[in-house]
C-alpha atoms as a PDB file:
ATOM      1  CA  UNK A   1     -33.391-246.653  84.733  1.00  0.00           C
ATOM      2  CA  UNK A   2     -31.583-249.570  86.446  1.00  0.00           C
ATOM      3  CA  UNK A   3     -31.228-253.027  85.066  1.00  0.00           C
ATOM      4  CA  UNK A   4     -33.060-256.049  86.367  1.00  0.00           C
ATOM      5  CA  UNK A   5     -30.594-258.766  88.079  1.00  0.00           C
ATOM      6  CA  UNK A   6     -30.997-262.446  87.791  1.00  0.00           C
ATOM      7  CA  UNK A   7     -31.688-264.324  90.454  1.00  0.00           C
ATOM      8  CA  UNK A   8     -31.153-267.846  91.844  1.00  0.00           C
ATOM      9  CA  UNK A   9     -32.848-269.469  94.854  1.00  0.00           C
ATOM     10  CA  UNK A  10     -34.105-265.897  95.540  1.00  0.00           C
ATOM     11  CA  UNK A  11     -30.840-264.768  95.882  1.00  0.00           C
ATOM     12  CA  UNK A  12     -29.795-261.322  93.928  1.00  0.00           C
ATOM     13  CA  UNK A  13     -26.758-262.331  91.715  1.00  0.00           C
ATOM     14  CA  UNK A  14     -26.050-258.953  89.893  1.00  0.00           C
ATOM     15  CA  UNK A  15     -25.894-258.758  86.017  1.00  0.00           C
ATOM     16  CA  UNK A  16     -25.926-255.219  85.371  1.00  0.00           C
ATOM     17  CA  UNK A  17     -25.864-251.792  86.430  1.00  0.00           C
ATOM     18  CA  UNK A  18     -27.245-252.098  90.063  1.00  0.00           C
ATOM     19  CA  UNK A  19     -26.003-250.418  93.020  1.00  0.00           C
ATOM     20  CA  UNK A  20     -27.695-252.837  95.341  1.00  0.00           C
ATOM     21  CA  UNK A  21     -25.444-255.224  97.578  1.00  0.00           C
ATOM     22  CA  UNK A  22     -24.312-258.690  95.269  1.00  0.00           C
ATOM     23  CA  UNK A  23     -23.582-262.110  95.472  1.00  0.00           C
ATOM     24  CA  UNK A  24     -21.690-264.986  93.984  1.00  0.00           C
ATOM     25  CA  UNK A  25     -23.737-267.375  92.025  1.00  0.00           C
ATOM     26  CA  UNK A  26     -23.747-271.074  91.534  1.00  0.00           C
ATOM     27  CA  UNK A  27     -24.107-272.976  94.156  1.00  0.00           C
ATOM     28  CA  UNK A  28     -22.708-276.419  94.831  1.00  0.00           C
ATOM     29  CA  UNK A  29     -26.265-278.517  95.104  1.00  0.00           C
ATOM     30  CA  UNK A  30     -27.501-276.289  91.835  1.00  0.00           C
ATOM     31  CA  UNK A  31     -29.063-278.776  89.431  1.00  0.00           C
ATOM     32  CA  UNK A  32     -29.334-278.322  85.626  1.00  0.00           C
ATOM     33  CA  UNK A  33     -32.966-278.999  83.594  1.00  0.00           C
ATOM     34  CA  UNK A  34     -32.805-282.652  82.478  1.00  0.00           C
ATOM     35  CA  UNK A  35     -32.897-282.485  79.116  1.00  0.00           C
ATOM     36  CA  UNK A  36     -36.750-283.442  77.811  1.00  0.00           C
ATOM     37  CA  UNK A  37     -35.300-283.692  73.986  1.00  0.00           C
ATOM     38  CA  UNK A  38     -34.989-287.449  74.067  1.00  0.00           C
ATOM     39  CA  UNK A  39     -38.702-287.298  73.486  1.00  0.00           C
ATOM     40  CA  UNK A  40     -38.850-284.898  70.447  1.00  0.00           C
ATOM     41  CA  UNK A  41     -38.093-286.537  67.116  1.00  0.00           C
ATOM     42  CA  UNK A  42     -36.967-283.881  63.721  1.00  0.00           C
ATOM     43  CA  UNK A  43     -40.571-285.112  62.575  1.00  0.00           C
ATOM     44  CA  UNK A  44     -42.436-283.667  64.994  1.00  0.00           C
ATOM     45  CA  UNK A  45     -40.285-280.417  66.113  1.00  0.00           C
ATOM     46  CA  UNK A  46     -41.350-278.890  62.905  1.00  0.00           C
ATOM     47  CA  UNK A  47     -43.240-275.468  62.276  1.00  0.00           C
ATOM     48  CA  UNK A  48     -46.768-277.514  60.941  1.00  0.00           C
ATOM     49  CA  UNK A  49     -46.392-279.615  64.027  1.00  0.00           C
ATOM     50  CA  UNK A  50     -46.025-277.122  66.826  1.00  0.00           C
ATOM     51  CA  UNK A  51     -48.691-275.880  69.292  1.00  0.00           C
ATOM     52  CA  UNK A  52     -47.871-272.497  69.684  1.00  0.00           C
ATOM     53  CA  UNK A  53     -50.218-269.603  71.184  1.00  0.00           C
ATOM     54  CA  UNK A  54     -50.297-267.869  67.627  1.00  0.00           C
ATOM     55  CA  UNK A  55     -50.251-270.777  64.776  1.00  0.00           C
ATOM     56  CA  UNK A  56     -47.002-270.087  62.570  1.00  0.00           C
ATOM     57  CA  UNK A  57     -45.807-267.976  65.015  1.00  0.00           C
ATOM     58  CA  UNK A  58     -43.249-268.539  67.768  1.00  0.00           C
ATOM     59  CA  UNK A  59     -43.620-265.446  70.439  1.00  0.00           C
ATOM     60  CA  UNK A  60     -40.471-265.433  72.526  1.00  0.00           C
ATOM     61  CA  UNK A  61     -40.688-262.756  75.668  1.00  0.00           C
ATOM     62  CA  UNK A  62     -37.579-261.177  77.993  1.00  0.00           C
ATOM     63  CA  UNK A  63     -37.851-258.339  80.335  1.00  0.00           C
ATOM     64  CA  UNK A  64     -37.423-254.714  79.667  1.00  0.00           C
ATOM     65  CA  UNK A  65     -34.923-252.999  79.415  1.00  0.00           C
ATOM     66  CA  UNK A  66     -32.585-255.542  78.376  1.00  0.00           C
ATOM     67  CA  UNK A  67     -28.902-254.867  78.469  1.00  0.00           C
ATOM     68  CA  UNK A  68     -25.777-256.074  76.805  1.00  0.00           C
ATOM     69  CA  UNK A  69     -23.979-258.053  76.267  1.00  0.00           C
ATOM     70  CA  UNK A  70     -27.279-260.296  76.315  1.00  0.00           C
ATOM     71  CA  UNK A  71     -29.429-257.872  73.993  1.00  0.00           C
ATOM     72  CA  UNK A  72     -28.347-255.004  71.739  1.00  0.00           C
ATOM     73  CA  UNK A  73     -29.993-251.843  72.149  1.00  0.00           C
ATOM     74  CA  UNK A  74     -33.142-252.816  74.324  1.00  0.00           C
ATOM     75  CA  UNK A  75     -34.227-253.989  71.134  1.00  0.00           C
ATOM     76  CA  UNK A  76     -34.494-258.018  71.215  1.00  0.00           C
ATOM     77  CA  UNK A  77     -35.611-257.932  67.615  1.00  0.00           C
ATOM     78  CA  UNK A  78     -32.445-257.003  66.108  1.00  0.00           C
ATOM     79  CA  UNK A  79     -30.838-260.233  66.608  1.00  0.00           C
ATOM     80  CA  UNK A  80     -27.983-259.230  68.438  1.00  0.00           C
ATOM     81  CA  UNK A  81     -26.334-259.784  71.824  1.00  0.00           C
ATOM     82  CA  UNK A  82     -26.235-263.385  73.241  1.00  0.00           C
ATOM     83  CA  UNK A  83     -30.035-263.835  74.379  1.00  0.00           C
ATOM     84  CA  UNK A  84     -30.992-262.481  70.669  1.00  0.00           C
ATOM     85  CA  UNK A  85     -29.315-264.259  69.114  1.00  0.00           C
ATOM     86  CA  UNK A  86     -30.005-267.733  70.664  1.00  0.00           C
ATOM     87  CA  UNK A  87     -33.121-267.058  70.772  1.00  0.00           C
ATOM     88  CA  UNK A  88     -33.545-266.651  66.706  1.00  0.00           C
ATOM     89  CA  UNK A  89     -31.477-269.803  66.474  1.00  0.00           C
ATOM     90  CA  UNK A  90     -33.648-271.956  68.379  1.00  0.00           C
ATOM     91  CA  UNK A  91     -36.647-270.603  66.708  1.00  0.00           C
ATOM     92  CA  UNK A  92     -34.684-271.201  63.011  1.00  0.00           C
ATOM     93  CA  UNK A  93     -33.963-274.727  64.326  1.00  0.00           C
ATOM     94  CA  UNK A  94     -37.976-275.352  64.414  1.00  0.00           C
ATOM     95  CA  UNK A  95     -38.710-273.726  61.424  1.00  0.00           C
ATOM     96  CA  UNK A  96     -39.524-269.917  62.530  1.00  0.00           C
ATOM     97  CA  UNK A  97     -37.725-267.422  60.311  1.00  0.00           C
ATOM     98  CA  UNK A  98     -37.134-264.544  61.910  1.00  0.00           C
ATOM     99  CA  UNK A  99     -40.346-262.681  60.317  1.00  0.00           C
ATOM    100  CA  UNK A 100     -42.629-265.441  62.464  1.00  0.00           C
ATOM    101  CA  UNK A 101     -40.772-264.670  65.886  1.00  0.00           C
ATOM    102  CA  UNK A 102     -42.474-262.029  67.860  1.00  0.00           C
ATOM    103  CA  UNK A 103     -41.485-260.738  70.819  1.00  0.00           C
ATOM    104  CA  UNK A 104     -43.029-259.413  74.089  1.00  0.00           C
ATOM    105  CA  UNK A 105     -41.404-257.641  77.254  1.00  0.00           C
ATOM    106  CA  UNK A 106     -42.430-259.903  80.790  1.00  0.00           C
ATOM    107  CA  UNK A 107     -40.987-258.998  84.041  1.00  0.00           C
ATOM    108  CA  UNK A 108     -38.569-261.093  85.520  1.00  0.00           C
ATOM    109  CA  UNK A 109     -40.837-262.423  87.976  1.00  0.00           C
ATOM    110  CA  UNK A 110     -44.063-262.995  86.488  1.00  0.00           C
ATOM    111  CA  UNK A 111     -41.834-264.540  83.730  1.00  0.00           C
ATOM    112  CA  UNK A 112     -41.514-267.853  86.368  1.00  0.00           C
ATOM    113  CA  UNK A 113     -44.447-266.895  88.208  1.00  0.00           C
ATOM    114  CA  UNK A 114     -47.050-269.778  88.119  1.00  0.00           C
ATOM    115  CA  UNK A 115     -50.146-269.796  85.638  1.00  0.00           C
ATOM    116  CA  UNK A 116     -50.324-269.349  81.914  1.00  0.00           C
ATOM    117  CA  UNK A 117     -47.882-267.413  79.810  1.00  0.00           C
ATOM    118  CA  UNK A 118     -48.062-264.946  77.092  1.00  0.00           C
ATOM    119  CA  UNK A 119     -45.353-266.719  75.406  1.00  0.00           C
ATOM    120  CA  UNK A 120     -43.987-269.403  73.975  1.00  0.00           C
ATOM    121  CA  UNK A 121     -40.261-269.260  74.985  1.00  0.00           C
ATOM    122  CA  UNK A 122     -38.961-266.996  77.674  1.00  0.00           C
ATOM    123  CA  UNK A 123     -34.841-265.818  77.887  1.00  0.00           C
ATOM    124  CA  UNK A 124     -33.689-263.488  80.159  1.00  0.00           C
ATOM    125  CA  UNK A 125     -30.694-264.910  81.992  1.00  0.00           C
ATOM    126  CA  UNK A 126     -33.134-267.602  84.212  1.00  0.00           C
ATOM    127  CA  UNK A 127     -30.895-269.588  86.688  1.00  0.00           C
ATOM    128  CA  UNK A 128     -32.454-273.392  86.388  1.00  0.00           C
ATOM    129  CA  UNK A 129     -33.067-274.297  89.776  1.00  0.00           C
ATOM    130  CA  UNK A 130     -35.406-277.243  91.402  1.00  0.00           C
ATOM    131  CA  UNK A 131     -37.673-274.616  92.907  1.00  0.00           C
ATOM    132  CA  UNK A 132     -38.278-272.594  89.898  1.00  0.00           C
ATOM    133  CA  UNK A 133     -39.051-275.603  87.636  1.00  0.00           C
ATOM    134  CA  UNK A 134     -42.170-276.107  89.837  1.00  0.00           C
ATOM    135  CA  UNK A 135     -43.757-273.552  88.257  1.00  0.00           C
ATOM    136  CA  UNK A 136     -42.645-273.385  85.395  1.00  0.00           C
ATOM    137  CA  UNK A 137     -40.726-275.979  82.359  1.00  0.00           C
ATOM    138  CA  UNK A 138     -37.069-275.386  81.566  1.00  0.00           C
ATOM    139  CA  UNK A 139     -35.001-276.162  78.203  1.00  0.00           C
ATOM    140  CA  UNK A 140     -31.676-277.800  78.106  1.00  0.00           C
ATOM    141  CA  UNK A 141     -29.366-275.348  79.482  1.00  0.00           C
ATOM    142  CA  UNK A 142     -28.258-273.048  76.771  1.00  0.00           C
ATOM    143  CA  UNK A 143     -25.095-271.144  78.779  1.00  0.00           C
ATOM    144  CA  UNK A 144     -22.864-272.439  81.539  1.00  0.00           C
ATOM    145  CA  UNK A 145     -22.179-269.404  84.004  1.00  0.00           C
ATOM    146  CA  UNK A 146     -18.392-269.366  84.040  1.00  0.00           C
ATOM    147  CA  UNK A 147     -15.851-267.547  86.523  1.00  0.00           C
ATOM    148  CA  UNK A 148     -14.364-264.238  85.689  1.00  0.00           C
ATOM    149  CA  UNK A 149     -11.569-261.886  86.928  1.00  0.00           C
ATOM    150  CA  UNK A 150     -12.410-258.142  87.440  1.00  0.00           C
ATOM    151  CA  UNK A 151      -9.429-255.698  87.837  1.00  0.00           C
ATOM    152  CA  UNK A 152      -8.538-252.001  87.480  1.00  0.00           C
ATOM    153  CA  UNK A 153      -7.032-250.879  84.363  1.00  0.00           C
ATOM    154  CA  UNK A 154      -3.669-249.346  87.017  1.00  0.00           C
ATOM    155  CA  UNK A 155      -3.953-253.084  88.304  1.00  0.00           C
ATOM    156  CA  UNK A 156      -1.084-255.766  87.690  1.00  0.00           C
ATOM    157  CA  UNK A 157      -3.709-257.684  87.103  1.00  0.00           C
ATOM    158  CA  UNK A 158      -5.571-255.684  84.011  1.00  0.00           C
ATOM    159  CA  UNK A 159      -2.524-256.983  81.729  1.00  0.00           C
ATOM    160  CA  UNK A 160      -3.042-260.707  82.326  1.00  0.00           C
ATOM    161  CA  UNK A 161      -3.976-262.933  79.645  1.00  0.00           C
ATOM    162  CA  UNK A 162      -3.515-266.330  81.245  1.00  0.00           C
ATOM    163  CA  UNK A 163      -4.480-267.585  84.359  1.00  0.00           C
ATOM    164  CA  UNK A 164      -0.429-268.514  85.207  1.00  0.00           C
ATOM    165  CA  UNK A 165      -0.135-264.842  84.980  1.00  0.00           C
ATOM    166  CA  UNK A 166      -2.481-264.426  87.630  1.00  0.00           C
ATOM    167  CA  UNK A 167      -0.399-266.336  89.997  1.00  0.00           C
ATOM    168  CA  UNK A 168       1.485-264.147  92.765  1.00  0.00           C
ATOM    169  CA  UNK A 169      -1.189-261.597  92.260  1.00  0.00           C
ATOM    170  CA  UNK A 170      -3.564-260.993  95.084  1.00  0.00           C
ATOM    171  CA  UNK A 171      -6.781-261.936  94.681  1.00  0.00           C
ATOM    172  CA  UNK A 172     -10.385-261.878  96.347  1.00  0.00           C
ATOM    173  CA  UNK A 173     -13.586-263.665  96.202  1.00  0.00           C
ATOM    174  CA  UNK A 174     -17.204-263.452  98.190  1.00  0.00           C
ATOM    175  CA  UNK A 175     -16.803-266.371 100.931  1.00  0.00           C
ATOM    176  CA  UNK A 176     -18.837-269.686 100.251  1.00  0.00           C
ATOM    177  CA  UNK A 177     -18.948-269.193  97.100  1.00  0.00           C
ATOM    178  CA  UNK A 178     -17.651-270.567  93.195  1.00  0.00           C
ATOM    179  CA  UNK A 179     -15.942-267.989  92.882  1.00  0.00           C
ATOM    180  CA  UNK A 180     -14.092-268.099  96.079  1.00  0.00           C
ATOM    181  CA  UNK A 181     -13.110-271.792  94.940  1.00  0.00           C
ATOM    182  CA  UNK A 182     -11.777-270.796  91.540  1.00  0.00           C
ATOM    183  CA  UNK A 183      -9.953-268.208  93.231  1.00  0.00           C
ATOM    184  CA  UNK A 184      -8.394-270.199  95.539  1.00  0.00           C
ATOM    185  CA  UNK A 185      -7.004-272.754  93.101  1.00  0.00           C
ATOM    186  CA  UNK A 186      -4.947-269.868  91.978  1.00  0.00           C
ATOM    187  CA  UNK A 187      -4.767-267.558  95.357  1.00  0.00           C
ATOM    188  CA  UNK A 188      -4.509-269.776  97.955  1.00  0.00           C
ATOM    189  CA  UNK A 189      -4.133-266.856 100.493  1.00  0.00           C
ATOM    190  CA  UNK A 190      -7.163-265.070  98.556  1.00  0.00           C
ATOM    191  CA  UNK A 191      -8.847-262.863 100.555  1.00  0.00           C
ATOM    192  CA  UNK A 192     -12.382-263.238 101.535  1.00  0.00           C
ATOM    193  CA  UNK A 193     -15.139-260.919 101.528  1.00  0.00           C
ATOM    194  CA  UNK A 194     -18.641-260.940 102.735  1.00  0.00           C
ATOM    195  CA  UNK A 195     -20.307-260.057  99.878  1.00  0.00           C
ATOM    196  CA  UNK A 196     -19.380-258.248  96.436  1.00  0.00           C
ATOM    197  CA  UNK A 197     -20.127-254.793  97.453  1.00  0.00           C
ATOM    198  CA  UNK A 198     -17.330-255.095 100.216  1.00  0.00           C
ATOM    199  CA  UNK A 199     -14.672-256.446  97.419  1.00  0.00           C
ATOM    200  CA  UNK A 200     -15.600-254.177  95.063  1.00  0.00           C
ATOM    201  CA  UNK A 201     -14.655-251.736  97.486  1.00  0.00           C
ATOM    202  CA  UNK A 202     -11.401-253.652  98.364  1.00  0.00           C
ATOM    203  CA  UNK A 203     -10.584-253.658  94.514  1.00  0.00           C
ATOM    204  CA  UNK A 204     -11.189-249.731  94.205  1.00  0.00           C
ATOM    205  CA  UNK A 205      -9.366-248.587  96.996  1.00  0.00           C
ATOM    206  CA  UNK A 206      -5.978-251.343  95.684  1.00  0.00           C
ATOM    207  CA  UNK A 207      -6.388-254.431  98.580  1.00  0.00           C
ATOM    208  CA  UNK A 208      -6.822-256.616  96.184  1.00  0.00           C
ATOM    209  CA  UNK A 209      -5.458-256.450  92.571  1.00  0.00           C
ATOM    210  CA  UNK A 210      -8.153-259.067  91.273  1.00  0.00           C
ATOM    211  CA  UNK A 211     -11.534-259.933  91.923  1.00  0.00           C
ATOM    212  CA  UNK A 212     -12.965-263.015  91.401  1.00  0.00           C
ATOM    213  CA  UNK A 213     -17.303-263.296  90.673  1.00  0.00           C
ATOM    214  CA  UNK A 214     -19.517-265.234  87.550  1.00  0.00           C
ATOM    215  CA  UNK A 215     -19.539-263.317  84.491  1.00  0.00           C
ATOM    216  CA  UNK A 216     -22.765-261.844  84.805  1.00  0.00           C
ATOM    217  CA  UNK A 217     -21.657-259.814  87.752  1.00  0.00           C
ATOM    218  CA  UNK A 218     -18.112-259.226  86.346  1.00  0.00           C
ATOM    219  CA  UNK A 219     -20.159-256.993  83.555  1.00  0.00           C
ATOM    220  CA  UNK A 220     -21.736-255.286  86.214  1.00  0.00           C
ATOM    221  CA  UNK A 221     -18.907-254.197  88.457  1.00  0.00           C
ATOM    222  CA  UNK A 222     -17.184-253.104  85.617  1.00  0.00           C
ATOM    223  CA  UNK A 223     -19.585-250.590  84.425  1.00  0.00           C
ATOM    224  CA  UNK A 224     -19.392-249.453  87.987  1.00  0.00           C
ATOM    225  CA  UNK A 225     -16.152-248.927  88.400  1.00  0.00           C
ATOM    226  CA  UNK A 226     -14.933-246.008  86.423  1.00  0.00           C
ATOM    227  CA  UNK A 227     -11.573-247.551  85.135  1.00  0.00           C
ATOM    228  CA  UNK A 228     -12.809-251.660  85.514  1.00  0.00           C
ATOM    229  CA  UNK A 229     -11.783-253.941  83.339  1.00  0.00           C
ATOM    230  CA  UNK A 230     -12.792-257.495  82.802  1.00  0.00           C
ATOM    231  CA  UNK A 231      -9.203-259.321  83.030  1.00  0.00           C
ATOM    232  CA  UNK A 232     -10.603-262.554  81.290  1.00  0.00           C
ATOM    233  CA  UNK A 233     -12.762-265.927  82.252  1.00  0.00           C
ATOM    234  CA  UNK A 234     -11.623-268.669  83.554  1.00  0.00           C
ATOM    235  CA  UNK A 235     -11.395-272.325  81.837  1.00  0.00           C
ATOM    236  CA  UNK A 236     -14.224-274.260  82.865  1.00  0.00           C
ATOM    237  CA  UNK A 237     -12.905-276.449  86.349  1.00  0.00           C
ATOM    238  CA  UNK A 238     -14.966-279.716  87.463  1.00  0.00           C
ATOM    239  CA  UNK A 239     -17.864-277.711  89.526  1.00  0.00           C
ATOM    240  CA  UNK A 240     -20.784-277.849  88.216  1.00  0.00           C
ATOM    241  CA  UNK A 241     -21.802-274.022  87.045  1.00  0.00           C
ATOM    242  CA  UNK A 242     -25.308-272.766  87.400  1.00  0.00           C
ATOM    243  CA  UNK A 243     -26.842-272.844  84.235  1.00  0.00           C
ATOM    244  CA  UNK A 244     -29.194-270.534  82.115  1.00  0.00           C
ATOM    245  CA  UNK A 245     -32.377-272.151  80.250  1.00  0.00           C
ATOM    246  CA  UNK A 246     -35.217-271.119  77.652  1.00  0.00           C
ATOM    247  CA  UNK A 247     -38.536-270.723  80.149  1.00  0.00           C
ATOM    248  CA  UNK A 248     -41.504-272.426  79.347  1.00  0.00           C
ATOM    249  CA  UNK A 249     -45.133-272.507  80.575  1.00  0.00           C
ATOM    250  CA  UNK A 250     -45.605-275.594  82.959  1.00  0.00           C
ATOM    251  CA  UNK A 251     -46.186-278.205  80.998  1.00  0.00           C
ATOM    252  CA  UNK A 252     -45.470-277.025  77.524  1.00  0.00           C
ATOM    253  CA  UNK A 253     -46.016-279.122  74.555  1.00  0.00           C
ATOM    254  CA  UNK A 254     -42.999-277.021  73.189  1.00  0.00           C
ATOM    255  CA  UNK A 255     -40.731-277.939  75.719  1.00  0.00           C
ATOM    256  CA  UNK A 256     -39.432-281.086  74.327  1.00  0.00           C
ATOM    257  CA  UNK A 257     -38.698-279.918  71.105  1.00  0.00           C
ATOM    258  CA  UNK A 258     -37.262-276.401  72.577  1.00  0.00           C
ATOM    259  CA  UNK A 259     -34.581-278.756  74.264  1.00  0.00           C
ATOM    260  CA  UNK A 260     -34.174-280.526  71.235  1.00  0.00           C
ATOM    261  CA  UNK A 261     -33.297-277.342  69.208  1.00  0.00           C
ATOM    262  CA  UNK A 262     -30.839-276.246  72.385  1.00  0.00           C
ATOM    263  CA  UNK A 263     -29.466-279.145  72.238  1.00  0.00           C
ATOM    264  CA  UNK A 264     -28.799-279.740  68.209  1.00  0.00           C
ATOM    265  CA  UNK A 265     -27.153-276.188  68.697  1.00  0.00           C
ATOM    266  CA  UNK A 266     -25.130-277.062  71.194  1.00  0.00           C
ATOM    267  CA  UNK A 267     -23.948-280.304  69.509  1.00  0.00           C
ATOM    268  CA  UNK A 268     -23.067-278.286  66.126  1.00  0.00           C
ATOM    269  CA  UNK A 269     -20.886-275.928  68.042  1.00  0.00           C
ATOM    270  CA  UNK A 270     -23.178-272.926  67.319  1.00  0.00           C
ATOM    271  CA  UNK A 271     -23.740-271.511  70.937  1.00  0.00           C
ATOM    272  CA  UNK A 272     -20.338-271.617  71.193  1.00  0.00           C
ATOM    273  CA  UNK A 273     -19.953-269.875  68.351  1.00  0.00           C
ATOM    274  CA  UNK A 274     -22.596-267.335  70.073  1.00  0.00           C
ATOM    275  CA  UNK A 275     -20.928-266.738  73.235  1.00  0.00           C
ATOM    276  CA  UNK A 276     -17.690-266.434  71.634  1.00  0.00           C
ATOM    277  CA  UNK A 277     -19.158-263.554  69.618  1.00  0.00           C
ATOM    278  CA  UNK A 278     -21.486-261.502  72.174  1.00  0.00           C
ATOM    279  CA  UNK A 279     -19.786-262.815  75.489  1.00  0.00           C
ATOM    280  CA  UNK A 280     -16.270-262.655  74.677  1.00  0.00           C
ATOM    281  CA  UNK A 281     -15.842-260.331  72.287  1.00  0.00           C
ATOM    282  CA  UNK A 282     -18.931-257.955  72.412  1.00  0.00           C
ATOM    283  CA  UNK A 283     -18.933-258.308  76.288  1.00  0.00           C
ATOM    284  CA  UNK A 284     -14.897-257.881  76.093  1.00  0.00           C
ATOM    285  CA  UNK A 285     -14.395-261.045  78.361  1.00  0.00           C
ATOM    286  CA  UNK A 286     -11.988-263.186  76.446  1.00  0.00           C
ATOM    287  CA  UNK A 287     -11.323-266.894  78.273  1.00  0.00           C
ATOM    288  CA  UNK A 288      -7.801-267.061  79.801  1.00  0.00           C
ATOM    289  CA  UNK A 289      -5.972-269.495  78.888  1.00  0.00           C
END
């Protein structure tokens, strides 16, 4: 069975193994979820004080399957891959060991669909956008969606461990988008595409020696590509990146306090930490440096 993509603004931006056509995420205009923490207090984000749907118990839902490098498996419980894993932090920050999370499987859709929820706390790779909080609340962004190079393993490029190396190489990028941007700062003669499937194509067949995309697409075309490789990400430039948050029912009293765990996570250095150890190492996508 095929993986679920995330979307953002209804637009298909590819995470896994899908053969349908893909796009570049991250917008310019994207907006991150202000944060709603500045409300919660340590008092009142505890266990005894939270209104969850089952008292004592924090019930945290993602779709099914769920692939790596965000889950392990197809088995959120485990605690490992990225998603997992921040999930049982944030619940740890509020008091939930990991006996008192429970999870559910919600598709994608009906995850930010309006109306009630079956869960508490939703992950599954959600792009915050204006439209989407509508329906539904988002935490403080938990992951910044950074740029990624995607090469052959024959490529010049597959070598590369800094982005000075990638200099003189030839590179391409879906037009309009972040990535074409990033790739430009580096490629200024980067060739342009009209979508991923075409430089995917233009990678496979040697046009290109690099492509350019998000990271959650970079996993995808290299499971597609028999001999892909993920070359490396990119430092973080002065674009703002889409963003992925924790979903919440509309109006959550647990939104606040969500936020407030995100963000005392963030603060310590612990999704950091995270991403370092299911993103670039698990999802073999070190940062260039």
């Amino acid at each position: 069975m095929m993986p679920r993509m995330h979307r953002l603004t209804g637009v298909l931006c590819a995470l896994a193994l899908v053969p349908a056509a893909m796009t570049a995420c991250a917008p310019a205009d994207e907006q991150p979820a202000a944060s709603s923490s500045a409300s919660a207090s340590a008092d009142t984000c505890t266990k005894d004080n939270l209104t969850t749907l089952k008292p004592g118990t924090f019930t945290v839902a993602t779709d099914q399957p769920a692939y790596a490098p965000w889950f392990s498996d197809d088995d959120p419980t485990n605690g490992k891959g990225f998603e997992s894993a921040v999930a049982y932090a944030v619940a740890n920050e509020l008091g939930y060991a990991k006996e008192n999370v429970t999870w559910i499987r919600v598709p994608f859709n009906a995850a930010i669909a309006p109306g009630p929820k079956q869960f508490d706390a939703d992950l599954n790779e959600f792009s915050i956008t204006d439209e989407r909080k509508q329906a539904v609340d988002f935490s403080s962004p938990y992951y910044d969606v950074t740029q990624s190079v995607v090469a052959l393993k024959s490529s010049p490029a597959a070598g590369v461990t800094t982005v000075e190396g990638l200099k003189g190489l030839k590179l391409g990028a879906q037009v309009g988008s972040t990535s074409y941007t990033a790739a430009q700062k580096i490629d200024p003669g980067v060739a342009v595409f009209n979508n991923n499937d075409d430089a995917k194509a233009a990678l496979a067949n040697g046009q290109i020696d690099g492509l350019v995309v998000d990271l959650p697409t970079a996993f995808q075309i290299q499971a597609e590509l028999t001999d892909g490789k993920i070359v490396g990400q990119l430092p973080a430039g002065s674009d703002k990146p889409e963003q992925f948050g924790i979903v919440l029912d509309k109006g959550s009293p647990l939104t606040a306090c969500v936020s407030r765990a995100v963000d005392e996570l963030r603060d310590r250095g612990e999704l950091a930490e995270l991403q370092k150890t299911w993103l670039a190492q698990a999802g073999n996508a070190p940062v260039l440096s």
